[in-house]
C-alpha atoms as a PDB file:
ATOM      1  CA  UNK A   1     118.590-118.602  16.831  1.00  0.00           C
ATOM      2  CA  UNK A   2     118.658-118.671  13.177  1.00  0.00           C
ATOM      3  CA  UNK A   3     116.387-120.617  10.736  1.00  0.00           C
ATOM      4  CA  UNK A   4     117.949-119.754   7.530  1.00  0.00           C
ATOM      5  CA  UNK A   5     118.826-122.623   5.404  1.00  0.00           C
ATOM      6  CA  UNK A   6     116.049-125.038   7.540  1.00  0.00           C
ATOM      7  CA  UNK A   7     113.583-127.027   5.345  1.00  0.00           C
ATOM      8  CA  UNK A   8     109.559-126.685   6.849  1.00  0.00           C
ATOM      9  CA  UNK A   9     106.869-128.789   5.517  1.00  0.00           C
ATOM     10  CA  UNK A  10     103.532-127.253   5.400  1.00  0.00           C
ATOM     11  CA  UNK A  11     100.722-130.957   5.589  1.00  0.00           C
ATOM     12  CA  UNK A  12     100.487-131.978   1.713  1.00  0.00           C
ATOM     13  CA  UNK A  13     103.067-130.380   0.538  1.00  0.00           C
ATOM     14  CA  UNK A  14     106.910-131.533  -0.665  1.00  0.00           C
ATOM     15  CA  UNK A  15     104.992-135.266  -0.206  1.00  0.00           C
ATOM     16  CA  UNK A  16     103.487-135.724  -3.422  1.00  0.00           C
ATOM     17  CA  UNK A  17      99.870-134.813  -2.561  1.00  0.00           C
ATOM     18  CA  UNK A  18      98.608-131.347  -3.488  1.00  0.00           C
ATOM     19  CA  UNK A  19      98.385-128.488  -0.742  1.00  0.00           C
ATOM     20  CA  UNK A  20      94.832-127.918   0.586  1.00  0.00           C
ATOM     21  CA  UNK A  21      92.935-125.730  -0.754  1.00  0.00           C
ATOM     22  CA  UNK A  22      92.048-122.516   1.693  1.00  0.00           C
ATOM     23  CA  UNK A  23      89.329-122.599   3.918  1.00  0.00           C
ATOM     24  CA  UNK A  24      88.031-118.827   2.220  1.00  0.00           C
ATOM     25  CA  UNK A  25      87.551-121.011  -1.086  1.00  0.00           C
ATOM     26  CA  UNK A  26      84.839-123.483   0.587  1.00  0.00           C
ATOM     27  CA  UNK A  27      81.248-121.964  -0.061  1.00  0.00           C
ATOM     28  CA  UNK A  28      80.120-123.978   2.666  1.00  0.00           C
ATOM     29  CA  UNK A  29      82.237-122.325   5.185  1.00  0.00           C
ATOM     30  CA  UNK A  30      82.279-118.570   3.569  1.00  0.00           C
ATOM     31  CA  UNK A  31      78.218-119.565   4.726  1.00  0.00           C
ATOM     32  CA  UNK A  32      78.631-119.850   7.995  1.00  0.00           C
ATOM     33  CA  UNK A  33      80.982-117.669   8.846  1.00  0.00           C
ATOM     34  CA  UNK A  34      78.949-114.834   7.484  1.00  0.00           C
ATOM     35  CA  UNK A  35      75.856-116.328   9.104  1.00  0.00           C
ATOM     36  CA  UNK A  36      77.028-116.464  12.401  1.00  0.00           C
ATOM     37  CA  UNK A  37      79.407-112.844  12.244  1.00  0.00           C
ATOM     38  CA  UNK A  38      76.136-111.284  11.432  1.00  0.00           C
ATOM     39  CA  UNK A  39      73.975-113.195  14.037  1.00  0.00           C
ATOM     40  CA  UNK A  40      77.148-112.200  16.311  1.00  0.00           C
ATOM     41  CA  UNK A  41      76.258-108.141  15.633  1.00  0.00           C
ATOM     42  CA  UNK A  42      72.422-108.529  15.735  1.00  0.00           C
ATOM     43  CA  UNK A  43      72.925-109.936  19.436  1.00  0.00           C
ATOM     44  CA  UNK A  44      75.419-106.961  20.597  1.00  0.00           C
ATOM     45  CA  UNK A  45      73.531-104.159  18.774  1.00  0.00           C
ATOM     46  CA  UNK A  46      70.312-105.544  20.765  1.00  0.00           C
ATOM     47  CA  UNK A  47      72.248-105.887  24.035  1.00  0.00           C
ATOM     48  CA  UNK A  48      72.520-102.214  23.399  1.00  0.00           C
ATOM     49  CA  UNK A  49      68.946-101.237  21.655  1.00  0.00           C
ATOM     50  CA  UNK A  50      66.646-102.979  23.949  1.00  0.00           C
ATOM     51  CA  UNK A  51      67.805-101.548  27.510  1.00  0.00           C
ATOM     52  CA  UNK A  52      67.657 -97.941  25.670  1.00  0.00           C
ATOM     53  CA  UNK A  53      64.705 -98.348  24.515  1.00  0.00           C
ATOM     54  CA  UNK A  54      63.254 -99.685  27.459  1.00  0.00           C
ATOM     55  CA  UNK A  55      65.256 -96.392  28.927  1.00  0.00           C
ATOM     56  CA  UNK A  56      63.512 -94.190  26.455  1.00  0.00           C
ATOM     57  CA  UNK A  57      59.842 -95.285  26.878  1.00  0.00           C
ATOM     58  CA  UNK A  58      60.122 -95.873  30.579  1.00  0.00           C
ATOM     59  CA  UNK A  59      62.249 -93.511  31.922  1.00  0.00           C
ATOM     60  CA  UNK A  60      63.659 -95.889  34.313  1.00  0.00           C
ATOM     61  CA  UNK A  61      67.065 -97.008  34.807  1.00  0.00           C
ATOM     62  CA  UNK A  62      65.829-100.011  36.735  1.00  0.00           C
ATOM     63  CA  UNK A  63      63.385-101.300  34.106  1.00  0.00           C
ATOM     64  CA  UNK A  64      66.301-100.701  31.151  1.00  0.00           C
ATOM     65  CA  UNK A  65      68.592-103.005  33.474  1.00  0.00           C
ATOM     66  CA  UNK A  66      65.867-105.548  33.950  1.00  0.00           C
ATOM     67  CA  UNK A  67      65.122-105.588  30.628  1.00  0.00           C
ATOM     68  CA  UNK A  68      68.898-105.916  29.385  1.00  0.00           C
ATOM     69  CA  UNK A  69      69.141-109.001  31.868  1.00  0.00           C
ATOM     70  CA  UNK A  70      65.834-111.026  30.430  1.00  0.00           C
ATOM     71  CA  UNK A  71      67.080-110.172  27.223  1.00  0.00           C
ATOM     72  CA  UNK A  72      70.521-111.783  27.564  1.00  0.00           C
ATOM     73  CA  UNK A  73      68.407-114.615  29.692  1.00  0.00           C
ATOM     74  CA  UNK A  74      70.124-114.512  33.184  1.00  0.00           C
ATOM     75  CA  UNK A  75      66.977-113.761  34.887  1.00  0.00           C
ATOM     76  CA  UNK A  76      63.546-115.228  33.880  1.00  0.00           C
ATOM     77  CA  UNK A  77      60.983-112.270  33.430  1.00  0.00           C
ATOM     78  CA  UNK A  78      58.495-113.067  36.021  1.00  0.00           C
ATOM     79  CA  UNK A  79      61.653-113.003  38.588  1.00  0.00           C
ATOM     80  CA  UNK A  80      62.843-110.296  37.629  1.00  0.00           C
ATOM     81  CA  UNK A  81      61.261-107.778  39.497  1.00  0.00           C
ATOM     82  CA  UNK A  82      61.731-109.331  42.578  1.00  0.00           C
ATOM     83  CA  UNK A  83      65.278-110.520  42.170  1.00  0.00           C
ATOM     84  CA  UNK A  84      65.916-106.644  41.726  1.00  0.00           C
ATOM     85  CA  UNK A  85      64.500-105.358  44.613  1.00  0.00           C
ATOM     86  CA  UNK A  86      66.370-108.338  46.652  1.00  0.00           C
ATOM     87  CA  UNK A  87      63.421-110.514  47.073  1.00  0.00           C
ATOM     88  CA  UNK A  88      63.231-114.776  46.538  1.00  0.00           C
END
């Protein structure tokens, strides 16, 4: 199926109002973006730092796990423990 020779508007333009102006132009938006790519790679380089450095400090694969789950807030920290070793 061909589209040569077909006409596509693009909102704003061929209608007599101006074409909007790109989303990478807005200083409001370059903001966030960059605020919340950056927040984005704190919170994966700390799912990684904190259950190795629990790891490095404690030794114990069980406390770097427990740790990695409080962090990401799945399991409250005095539970913890207990929901690890199967208890209520």
């Amino acid at each position: 199926m061909a589209l040569a020779g077909q006409n596509f508007l693009v909102a704003g333009v061929g209608q007599g109002q101006p074409a909007r102006p790109s989303l990478w132009r807005n200083t409001d938006y370059i903001g966030w973006w960059t605020g919340n790519s950056i927040s984005a790679l704190g919170s994966s380089v700390s799912g990684i730092a904190y259950p190795l450095l629990v790891l490095y400090t404690t030794g114990s694969v069980g406390k770097a796990g427990t740790g990695h789950d409080c962090h990401r807030g799945h399991i409250a920290p005095s539970n913890a423990a207990a929901t690890r070793s199967g208890e209520s």
